[in-house]
Protein backbone atom coordinates (compact mmCIF):
# COMPACT_ATOMS: atom_id res chain seq x y z
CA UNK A 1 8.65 -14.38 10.83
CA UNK A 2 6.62 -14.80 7.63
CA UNK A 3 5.10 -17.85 9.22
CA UNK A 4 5.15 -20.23 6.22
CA UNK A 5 6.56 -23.56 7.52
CA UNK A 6 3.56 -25.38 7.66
CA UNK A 7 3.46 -24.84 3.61
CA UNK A 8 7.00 -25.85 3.02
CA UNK A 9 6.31 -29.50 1.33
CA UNK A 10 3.61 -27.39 -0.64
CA UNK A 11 4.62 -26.41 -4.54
CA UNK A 12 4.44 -22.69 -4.96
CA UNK A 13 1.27 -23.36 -7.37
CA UNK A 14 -0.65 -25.11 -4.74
CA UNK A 15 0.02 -22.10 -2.01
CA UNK A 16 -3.27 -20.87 -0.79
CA UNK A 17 -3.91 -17.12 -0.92
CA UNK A 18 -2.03 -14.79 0.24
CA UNK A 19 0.38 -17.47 0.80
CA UNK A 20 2.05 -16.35 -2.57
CA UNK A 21 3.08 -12.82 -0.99
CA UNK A 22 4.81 -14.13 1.44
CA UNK A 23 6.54 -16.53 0.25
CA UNK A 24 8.25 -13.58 -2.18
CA UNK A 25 8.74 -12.08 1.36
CA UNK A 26 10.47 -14.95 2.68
CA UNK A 27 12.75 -14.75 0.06
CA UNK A 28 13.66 -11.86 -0.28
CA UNK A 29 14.59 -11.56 3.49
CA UNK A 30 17.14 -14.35 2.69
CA UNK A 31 18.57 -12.24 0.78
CA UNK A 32 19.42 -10.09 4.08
CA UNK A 33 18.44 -7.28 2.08
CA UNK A 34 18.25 -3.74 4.06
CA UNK A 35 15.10 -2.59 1.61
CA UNK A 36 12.17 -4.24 -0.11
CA UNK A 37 10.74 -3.02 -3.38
CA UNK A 38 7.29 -4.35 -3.63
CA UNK A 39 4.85 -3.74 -6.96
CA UNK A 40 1.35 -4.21 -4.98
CA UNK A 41 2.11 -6.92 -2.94
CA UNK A 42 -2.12 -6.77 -2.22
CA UNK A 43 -3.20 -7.35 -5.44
CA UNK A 44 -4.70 -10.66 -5.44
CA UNK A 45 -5.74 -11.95 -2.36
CA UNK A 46 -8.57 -11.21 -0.31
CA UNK A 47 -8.88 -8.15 1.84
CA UNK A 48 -7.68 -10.43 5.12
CA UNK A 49 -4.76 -11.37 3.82
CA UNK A 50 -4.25 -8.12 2.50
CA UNK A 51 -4.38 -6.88 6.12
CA UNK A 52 -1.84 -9.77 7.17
CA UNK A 53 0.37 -8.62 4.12
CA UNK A 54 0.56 -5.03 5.13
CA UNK A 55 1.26 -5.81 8.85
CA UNK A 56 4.07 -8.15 7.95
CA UNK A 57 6.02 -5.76 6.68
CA UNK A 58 4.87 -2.75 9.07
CA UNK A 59 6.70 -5.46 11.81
CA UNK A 60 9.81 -5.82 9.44
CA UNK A 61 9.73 -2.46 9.06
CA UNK A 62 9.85 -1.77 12.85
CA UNK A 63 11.37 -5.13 14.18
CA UNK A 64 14.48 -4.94 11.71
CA UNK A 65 14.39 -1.69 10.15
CA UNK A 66 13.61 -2.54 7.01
CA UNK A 67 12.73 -0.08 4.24
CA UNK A 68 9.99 -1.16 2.31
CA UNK A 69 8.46 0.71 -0.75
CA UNK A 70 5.89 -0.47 -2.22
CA UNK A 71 3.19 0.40 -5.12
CA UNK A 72 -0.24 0.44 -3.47
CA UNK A 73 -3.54 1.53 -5.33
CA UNK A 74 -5.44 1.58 -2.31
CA UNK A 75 -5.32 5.27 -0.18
CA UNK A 76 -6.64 4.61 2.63
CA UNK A 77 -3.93 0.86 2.57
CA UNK A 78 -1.21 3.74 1.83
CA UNK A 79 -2.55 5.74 4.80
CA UNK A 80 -2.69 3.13 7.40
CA UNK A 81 0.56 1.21 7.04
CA UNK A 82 2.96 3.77 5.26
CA UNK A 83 4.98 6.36 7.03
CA UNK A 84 5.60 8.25 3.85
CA UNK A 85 3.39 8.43 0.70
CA UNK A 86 4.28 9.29 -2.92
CA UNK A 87 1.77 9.86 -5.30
CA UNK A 88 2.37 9.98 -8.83
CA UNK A 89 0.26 10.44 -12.20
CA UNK A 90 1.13 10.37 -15.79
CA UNK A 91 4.97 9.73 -14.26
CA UNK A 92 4.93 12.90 -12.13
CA UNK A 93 5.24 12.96 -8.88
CA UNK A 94 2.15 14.85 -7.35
CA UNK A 95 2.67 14.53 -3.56
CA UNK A 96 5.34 13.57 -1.10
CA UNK A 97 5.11 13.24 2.81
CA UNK A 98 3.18 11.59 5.56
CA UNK A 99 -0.12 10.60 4.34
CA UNK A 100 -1.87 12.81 6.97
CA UNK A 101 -0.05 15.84 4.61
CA UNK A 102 -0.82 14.45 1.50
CA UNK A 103 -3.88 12.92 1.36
CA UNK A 104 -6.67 15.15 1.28
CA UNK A 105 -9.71 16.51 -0.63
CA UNK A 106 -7.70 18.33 -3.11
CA UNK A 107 -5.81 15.00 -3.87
CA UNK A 108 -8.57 13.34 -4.91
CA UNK A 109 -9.86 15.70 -7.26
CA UNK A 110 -6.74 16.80 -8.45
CA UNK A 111 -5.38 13.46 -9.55
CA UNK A 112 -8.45 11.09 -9.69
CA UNK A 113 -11.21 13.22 -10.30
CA UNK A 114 -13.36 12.40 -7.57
CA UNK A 115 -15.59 14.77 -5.55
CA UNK A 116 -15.05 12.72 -2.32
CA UNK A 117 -13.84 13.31 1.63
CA UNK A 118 -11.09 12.56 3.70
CA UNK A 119 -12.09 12.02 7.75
CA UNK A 120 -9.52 10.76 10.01
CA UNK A 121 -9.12 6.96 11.57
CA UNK A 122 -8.99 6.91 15.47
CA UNK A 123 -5.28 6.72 14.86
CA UNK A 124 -5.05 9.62 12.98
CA UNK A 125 -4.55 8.09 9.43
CA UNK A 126 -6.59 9.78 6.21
CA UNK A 127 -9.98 7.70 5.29
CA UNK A 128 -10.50 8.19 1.94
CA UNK A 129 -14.83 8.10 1.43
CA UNK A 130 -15.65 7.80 -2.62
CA UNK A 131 -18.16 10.52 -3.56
CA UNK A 132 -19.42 11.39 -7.75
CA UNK A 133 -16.61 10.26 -9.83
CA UNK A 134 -15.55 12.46 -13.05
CA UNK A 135 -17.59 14.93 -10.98
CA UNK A 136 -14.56 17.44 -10.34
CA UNK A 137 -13.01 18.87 -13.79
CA UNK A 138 -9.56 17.20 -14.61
CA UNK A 139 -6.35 19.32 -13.46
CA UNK A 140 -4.40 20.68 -16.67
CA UNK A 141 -1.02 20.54 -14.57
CA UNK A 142 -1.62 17.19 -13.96
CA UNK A 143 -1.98 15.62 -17.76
């Protein structure tokens, strides 16, 4: 499923990237948990493997009905793969739903300050475009 065999004789230092991520995949689904908490399992490696990450556990999620939540810093990552989207700042939560209700304009001023637009994927899924950051004043509600 996580299609690491050919890395099993491999220490976990020497694991190539993205190889890393899965491998804490791996074993956490011998665990035979029913949910996954992940803390930005797309940090480190390179946007490909981020990608490969993402739809790994998109087709756990679907394939075996696994709950995943995960911390993701990228919107338009959140928007793609997630079917629900929390968004928090200064430890408050800000926004709950399907991304296509919570990610919008307003969001990113509100909470990160930027003057920027949302358009829509051919899917349907939010695309976050950066505009002038520190351009839009900072909310008072949200500090």
């Amino acid at each position: 499923m996580v299609r690491l065999y050919a890395w099993h004789t491999h220490r976990a230092g020497a694991l190539a990237v993205g190889q890393p991520q899965r491998a804490w995949i791996a074993m956490a689904l011998t665990q035979q948990t029913d949910i996954l908490l992940l803390d930005e399992p797309t940090t480190f490696p390179d946007w490909g493997y981020q990608l490969k990450v993402l739809e790994l556990l998109r087709r756990l999620n679907k394939t075996r009905g696994l709950t995943v939540v995960m911390a993701l810093h990228d919107l338009n990552q959140a928007a793609q793969f997630a079917d629900q989207v929390a968004v928090l700042a200064t430890g408050r939560l800000q926004g709950l739903g399907a991304p296509e209700q919570v990610i919008d304009e307003t969001l990113l001023a509100r909470i990160f300050r930027v003057r920027g637009t949302v358009t829509r994927t051919e899917q349907g899924h939010p695309l976050c475009m950066s505009g002038r950051i520190g351009s839009v004043p900072v909310c008072r509600h949200c500090i």
